[in-house]
PDB file of N, CA and C in Angstrom:
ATOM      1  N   UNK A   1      66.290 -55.307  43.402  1.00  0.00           N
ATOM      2  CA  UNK A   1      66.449 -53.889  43.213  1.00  0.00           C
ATOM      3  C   UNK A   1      67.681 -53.379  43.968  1.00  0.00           C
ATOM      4  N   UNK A   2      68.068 -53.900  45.117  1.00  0.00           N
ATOM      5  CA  UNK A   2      68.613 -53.236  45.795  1.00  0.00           C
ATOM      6  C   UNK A   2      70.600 -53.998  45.375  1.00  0.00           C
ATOM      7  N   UNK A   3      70.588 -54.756  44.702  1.00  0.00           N
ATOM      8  CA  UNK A   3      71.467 -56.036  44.199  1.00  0.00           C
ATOM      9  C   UNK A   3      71.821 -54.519  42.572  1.00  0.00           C
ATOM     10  N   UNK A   4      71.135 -54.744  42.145  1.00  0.00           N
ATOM     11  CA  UNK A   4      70.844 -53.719  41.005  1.00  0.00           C
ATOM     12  C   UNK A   4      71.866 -51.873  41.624  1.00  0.00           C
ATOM     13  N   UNK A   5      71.397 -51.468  42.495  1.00  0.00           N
ATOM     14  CA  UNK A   5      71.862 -50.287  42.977  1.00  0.00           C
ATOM     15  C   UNK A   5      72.999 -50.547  43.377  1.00  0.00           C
ATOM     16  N   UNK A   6      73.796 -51.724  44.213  1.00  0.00           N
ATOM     17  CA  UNK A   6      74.625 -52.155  44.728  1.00  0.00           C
ATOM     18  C   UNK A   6      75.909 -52.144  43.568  1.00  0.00           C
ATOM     19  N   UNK A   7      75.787 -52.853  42.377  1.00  0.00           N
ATOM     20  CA  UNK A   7      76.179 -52.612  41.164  1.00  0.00           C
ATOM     21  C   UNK A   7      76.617 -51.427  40.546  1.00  0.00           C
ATOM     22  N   UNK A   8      76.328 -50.793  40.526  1.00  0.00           N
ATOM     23  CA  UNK A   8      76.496 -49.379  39.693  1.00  0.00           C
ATOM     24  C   UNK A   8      76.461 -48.164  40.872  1.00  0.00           C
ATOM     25  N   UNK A   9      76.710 -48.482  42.263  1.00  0.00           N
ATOM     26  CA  UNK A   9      76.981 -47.415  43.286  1.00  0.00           C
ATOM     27  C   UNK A   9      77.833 -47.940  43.924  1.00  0.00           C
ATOM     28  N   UNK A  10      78.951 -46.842  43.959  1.00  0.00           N
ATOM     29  CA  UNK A  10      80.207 -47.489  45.338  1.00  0.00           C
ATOM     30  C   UNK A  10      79.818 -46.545  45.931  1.00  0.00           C
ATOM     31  N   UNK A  11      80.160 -47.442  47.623  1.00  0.00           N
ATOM     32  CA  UNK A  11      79.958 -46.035  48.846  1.00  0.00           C
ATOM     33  C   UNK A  11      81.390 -46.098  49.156  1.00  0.00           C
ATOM     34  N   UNK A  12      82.193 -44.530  49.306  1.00  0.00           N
ATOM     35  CA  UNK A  12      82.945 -44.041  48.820  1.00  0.00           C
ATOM     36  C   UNK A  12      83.134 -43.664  50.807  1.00  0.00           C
ATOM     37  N   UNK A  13      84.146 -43.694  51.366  1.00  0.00           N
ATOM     38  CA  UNK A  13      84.752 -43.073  52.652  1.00  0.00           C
ATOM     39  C   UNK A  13      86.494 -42.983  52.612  1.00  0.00           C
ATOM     40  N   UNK A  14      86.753 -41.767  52.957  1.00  0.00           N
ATOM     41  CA  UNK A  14      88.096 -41.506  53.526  1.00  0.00           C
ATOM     42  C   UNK A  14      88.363 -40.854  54.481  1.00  0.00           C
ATOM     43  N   UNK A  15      89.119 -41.679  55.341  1.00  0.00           N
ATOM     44  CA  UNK A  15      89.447 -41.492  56.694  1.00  0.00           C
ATOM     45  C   UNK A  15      90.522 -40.205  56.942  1.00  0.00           C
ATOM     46  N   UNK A  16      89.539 -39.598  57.805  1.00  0.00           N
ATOM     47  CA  UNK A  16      91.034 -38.341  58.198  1.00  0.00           C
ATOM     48  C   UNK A  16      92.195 -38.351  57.898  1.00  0.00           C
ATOM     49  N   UNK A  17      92.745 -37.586  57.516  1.00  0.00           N
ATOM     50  CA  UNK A  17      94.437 -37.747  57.510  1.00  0.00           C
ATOM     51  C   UNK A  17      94.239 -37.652  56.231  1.00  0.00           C
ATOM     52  N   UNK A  18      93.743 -38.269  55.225  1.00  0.00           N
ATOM     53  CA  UNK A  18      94.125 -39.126  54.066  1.00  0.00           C
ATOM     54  C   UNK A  18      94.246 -38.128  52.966  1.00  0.00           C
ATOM     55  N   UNK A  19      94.543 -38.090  51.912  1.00  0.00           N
ATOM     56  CA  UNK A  19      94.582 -37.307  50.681  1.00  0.00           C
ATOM     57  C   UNK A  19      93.850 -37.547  49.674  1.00  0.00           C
ATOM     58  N   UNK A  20      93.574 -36.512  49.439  1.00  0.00           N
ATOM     59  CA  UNK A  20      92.405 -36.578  47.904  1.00  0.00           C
ATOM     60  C   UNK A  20      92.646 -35.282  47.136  1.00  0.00           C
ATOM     61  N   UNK A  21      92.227 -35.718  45.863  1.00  0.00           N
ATOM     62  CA  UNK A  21      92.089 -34.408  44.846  1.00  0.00           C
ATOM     63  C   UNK A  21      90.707 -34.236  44.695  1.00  0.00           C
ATOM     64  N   UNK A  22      89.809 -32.999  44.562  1.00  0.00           N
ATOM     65  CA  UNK A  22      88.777 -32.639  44.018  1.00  0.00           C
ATOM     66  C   UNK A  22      88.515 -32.237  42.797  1.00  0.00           C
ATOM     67  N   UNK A  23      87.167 -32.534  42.427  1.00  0.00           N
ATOM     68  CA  UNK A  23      87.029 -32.169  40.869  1.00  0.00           C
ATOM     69  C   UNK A  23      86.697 -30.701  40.970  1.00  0.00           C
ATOM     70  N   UNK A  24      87.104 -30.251  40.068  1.00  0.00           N
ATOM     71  CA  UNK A  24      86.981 -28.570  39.770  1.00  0.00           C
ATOM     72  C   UNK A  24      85.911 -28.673  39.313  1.00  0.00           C
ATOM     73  N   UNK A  25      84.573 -27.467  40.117  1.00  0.00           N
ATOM     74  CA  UNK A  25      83.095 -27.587  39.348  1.00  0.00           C
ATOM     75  C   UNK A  25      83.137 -26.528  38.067  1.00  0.00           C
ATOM     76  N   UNK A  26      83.684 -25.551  37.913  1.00  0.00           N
ATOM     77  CA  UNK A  26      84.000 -24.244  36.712  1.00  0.00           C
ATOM     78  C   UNK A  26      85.324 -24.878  35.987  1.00  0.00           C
ATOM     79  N   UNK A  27      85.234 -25.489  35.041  1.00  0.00           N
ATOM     80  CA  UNK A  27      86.361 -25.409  34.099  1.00  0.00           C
ATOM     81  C   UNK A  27      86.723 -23.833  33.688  1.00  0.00           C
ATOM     82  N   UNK A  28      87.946 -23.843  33.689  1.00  0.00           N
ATOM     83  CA  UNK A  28      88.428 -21.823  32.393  1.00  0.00           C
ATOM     84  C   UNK A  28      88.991 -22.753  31.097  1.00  0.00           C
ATOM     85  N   UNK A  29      88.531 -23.949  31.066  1.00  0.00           N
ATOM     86  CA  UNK A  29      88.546 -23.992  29.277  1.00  0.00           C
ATOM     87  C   UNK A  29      89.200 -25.736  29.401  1.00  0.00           C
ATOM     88  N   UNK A  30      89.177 -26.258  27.967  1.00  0.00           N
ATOM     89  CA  UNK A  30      89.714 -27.653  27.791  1.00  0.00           C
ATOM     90  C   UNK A  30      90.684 -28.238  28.420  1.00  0.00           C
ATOM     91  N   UNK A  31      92.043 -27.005  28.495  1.00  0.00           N
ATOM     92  CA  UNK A  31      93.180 -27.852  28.689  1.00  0.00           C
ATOM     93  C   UNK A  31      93.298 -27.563  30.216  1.00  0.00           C
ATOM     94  N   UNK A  32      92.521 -27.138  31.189  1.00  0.00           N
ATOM     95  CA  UNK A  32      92.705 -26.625  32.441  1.00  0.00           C
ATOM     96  C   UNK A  32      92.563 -27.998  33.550  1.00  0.00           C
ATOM     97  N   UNK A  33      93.403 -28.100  34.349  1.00  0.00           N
ATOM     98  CA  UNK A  33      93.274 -29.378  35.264  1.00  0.00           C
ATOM     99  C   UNK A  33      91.412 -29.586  35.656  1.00  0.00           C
ATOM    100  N   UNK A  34      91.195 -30.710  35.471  1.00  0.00           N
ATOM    101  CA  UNK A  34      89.962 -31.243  36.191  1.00  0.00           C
ATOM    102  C   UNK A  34      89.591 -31.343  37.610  1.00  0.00           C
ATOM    103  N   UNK A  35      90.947 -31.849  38.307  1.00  0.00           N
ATOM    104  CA  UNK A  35      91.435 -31.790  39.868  1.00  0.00           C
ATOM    105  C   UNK A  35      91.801 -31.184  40.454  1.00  0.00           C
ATOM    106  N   UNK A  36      92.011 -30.452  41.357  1.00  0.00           N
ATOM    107  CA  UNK A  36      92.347 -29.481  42.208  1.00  0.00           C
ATOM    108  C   UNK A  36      93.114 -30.332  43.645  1.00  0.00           C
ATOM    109  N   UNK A  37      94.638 -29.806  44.127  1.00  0.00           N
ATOM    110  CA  UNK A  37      94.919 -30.458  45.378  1.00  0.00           C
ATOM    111  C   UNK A  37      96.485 -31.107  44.761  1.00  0.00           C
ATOM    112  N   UNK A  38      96.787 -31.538  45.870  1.00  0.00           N
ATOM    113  CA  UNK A  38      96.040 -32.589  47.020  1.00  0.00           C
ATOM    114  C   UNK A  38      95.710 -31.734  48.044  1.00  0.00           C
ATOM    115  N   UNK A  39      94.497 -32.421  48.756  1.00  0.00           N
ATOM    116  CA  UNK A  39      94.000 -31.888  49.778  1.00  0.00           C
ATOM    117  C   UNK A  39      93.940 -32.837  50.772  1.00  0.00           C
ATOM    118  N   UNK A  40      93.627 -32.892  52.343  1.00  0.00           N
ATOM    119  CA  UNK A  40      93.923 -33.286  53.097  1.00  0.00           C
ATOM    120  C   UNK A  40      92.550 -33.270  53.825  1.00  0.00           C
ATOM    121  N   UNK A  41      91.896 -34.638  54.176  1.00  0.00           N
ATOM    122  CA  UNK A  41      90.366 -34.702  54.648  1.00  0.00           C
ATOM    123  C   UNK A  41      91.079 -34.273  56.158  1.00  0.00           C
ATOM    124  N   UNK A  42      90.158 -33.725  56.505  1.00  0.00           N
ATOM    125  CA  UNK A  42      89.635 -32.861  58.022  1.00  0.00           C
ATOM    126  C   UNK A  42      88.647 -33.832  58.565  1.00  0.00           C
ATOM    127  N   UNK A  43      87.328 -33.862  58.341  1.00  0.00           N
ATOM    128  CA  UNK A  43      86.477 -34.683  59.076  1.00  0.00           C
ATOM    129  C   UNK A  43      85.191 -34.868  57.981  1.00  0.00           C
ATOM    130  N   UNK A  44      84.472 -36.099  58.649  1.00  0.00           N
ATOM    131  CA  UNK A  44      83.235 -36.432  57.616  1.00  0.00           C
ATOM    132  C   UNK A  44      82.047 -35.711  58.296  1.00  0.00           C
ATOM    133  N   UNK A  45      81.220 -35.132  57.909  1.00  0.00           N
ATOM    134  CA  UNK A  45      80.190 -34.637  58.112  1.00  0.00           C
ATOM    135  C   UNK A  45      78.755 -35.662  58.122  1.00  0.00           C
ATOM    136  N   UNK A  46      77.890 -35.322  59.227  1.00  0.00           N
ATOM    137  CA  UNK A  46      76.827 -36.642  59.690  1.00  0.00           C
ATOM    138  C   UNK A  46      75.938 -36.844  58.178  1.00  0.00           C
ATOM    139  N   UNK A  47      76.196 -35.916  57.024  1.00  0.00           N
ATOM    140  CA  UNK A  47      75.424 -35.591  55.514  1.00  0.00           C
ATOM    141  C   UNK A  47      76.692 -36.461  54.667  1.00  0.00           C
ATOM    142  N   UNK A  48      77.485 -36.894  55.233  1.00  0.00           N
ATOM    143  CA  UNK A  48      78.293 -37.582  54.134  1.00  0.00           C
ATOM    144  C   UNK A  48      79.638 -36.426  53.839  1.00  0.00           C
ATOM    145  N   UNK A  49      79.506 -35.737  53.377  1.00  0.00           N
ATOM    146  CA  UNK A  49      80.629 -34.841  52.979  1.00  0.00           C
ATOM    147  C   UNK A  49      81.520 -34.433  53.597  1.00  0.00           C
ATOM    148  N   UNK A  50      82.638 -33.975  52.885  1.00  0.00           N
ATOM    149  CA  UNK A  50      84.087 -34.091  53.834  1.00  0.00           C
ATOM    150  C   UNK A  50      84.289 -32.002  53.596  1.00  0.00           C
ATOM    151  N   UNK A  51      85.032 -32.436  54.767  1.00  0.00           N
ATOM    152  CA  UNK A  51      85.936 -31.069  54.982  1.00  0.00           C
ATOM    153  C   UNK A  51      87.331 -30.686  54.443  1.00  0.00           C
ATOM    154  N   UNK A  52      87.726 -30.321  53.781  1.00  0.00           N
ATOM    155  CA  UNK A  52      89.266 -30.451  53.514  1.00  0.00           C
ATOM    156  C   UNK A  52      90.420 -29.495  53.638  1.00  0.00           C
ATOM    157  N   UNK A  53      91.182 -29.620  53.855  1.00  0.00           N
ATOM    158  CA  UNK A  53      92.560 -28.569  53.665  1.00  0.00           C
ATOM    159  C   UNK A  53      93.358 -28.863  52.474  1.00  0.00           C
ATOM    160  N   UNK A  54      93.961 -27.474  52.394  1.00  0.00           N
ATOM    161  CA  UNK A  54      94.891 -27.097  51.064  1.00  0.00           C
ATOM    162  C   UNK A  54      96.114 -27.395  51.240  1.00  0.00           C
ATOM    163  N   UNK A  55      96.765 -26.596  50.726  1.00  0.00           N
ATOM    164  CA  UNK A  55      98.325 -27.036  51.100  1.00  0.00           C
ATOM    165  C   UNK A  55      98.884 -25.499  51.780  1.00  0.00           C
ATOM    166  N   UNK A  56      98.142 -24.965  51.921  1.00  0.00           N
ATOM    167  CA  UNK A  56      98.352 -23.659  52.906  1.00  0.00           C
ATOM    168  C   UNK A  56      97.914 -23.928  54.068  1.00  0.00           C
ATOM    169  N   UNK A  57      97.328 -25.044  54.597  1.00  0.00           N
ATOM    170  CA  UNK A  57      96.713 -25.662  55.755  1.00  0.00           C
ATOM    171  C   UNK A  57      95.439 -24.386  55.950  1.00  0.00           C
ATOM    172  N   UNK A  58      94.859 -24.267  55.218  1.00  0.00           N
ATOM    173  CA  UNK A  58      93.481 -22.916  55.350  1.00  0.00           C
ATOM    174  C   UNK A  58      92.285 -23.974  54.412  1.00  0.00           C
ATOM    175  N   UNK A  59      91.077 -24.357  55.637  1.00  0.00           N
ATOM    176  CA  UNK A  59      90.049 -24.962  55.205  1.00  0.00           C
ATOM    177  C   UNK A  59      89.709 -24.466  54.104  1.00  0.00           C
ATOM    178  N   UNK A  60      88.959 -25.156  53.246  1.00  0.00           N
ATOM    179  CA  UNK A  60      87.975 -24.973  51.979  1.00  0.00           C
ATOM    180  C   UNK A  60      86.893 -24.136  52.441  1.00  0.00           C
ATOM    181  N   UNK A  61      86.467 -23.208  51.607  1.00  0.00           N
ATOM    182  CA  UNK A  61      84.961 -22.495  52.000  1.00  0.00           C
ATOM    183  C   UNK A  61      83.956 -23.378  52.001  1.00  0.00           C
ATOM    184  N   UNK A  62      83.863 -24.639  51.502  1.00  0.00           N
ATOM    185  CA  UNK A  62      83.027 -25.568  51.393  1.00  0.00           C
ATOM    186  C   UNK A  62      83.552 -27.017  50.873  1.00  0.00           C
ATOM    187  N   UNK A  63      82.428 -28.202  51.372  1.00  0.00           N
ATOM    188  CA  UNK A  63      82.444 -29.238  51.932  1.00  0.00           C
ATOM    189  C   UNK A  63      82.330 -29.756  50.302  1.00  0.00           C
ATOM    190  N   UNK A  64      82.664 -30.889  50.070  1.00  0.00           N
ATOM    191  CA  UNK A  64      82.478 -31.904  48.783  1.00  0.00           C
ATOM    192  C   UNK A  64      82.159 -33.230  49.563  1.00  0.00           C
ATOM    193  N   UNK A  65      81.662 -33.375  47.977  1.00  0.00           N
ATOM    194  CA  UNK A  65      80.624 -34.755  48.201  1.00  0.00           C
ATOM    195  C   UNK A  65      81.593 -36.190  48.296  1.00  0.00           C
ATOM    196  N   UNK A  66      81.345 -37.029  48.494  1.00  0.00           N
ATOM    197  CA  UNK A  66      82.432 -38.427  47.871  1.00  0.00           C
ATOM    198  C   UNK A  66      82.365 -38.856  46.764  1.00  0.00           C
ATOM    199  N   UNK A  67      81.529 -38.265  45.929  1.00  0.00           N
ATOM    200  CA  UNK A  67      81.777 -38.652  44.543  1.00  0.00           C
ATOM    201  C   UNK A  67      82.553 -37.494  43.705  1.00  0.00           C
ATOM    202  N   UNK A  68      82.400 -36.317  44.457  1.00  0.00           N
ATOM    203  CA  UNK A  68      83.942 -35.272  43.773  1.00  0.00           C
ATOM    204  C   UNK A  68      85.286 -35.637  44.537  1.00  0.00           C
ATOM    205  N   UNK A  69      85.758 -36.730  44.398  1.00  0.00           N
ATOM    206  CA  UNK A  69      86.639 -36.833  45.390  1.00  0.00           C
ATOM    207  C   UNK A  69      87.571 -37.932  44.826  1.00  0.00           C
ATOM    208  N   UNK A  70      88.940 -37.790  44.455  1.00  0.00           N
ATOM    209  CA  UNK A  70      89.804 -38.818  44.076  1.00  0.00           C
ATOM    210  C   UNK A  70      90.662 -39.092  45.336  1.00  0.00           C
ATOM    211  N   UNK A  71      90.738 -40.374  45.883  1.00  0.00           N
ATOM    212  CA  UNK A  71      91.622 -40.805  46.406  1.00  0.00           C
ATOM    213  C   UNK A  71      93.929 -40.611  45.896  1.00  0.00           C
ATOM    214  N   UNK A  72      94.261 -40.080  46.410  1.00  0.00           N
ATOM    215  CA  UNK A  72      95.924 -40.109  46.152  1.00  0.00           C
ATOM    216  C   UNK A  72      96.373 -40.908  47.339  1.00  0.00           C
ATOM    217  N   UNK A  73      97.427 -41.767  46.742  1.00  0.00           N
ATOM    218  CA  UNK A  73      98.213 -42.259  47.765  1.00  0.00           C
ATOM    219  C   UNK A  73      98.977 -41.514  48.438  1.00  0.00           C
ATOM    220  N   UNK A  74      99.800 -40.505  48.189  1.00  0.00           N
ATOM    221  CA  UNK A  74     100.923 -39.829  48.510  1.00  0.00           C
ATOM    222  C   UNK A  74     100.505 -38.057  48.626  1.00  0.00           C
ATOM    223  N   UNK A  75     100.597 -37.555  49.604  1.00  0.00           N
ATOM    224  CA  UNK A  75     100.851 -36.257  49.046  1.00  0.00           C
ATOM    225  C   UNK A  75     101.567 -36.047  48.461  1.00  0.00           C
ATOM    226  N   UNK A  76     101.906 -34.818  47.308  1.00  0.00           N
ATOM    227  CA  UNK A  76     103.056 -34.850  46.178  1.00  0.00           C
ATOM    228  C   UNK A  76     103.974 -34.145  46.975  1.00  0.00           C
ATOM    229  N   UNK A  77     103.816 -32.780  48.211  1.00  0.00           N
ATOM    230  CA  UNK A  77     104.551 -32.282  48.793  1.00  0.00           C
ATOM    231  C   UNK A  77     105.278 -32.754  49.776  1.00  0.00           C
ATOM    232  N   UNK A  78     105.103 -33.956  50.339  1.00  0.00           N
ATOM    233  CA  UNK A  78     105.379 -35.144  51.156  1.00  0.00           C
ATOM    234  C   UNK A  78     106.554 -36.089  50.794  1.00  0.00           C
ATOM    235  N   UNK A  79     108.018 -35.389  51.268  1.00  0.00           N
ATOM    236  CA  UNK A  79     108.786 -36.207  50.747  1.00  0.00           C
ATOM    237  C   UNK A  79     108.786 -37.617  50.832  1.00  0.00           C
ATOM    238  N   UNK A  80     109.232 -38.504  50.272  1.00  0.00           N
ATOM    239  CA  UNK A  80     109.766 -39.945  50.557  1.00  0.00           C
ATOM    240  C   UNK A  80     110.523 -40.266  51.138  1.00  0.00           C
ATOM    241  N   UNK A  81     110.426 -41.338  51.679  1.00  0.00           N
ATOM    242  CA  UNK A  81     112.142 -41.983  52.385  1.00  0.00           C
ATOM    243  C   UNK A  81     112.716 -42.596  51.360  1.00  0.00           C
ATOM    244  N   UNK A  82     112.102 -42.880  50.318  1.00  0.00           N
ATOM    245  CA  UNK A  82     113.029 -43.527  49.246  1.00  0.00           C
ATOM    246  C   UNK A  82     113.506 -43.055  48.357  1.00  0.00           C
ATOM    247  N   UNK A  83     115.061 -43.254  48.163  1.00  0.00           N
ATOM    248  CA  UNK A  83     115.978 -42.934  47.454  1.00  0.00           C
ATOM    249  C   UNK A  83     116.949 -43.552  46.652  1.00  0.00           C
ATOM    250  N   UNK A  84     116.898 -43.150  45.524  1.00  0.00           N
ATOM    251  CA  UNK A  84     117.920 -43.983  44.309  1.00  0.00           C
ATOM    252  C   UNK A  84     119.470 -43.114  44.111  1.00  0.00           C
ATOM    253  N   UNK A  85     119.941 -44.103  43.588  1.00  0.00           N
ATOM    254  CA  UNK A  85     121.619 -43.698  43.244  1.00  0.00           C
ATOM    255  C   UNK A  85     122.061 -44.168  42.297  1.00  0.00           C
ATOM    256  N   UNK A  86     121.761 -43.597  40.848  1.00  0.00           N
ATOM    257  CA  UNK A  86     122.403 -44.383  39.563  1.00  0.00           C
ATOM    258  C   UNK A  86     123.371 -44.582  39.840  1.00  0.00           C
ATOM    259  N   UNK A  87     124.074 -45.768  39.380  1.00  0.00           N
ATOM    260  CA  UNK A  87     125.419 -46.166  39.144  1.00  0.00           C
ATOM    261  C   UNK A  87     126.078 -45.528  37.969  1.00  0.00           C
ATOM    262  N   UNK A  88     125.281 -45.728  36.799  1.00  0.00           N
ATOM    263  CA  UNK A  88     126.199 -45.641  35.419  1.00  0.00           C
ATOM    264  C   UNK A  88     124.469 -45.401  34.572  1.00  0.00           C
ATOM    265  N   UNK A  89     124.723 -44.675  33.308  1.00  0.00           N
ATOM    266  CA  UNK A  89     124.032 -44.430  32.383  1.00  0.00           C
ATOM    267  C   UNK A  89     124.678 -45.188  31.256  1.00  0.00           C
TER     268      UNK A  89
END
């Protein structure tokens, strides 16, 4: 049974610092983003759920679960150090 649950459940953690997008619980219609963010985990809560910041650095009114929660590698506002220089087109 427990081989069975193991299967079809990931346990899901992200460590402070890290970035994630949340799922939007109210769609305003089909073509409207699903995700919301990037957001920036704050801390895990002893219930599992995370805390997050925006990109205004102003907490969320509320906590999400780890299964509303996409991992991003990069913040998008977060420049890179890497840089290209076409030669020729």
């Amino acid at each position: 049974m427990i081989e069975k649950f193991n299967r079809s459940h990931r346990i899901l953690e992200f460590p402070p610092g890290s970035y994630v997008m949340a799922r939007e619980e109210l769609s305003d219609g089909k073509l409207s983003p699903k995700y919301q963010g990037p957001l920036k985990v704050i801390t895990r809560s002893s219930h599992g759920t995370y805390t997050l910041l925006d990109a205004t650095q102003q907490e969320l009114p509320r906590n999400y679960a780890p299964e509303q929660l996409k991992r991003v590698t990069q913040a998008l506002d977060t420049p890179s150090d890497e840089s290209y220089e076409i030669e020729a087109i």
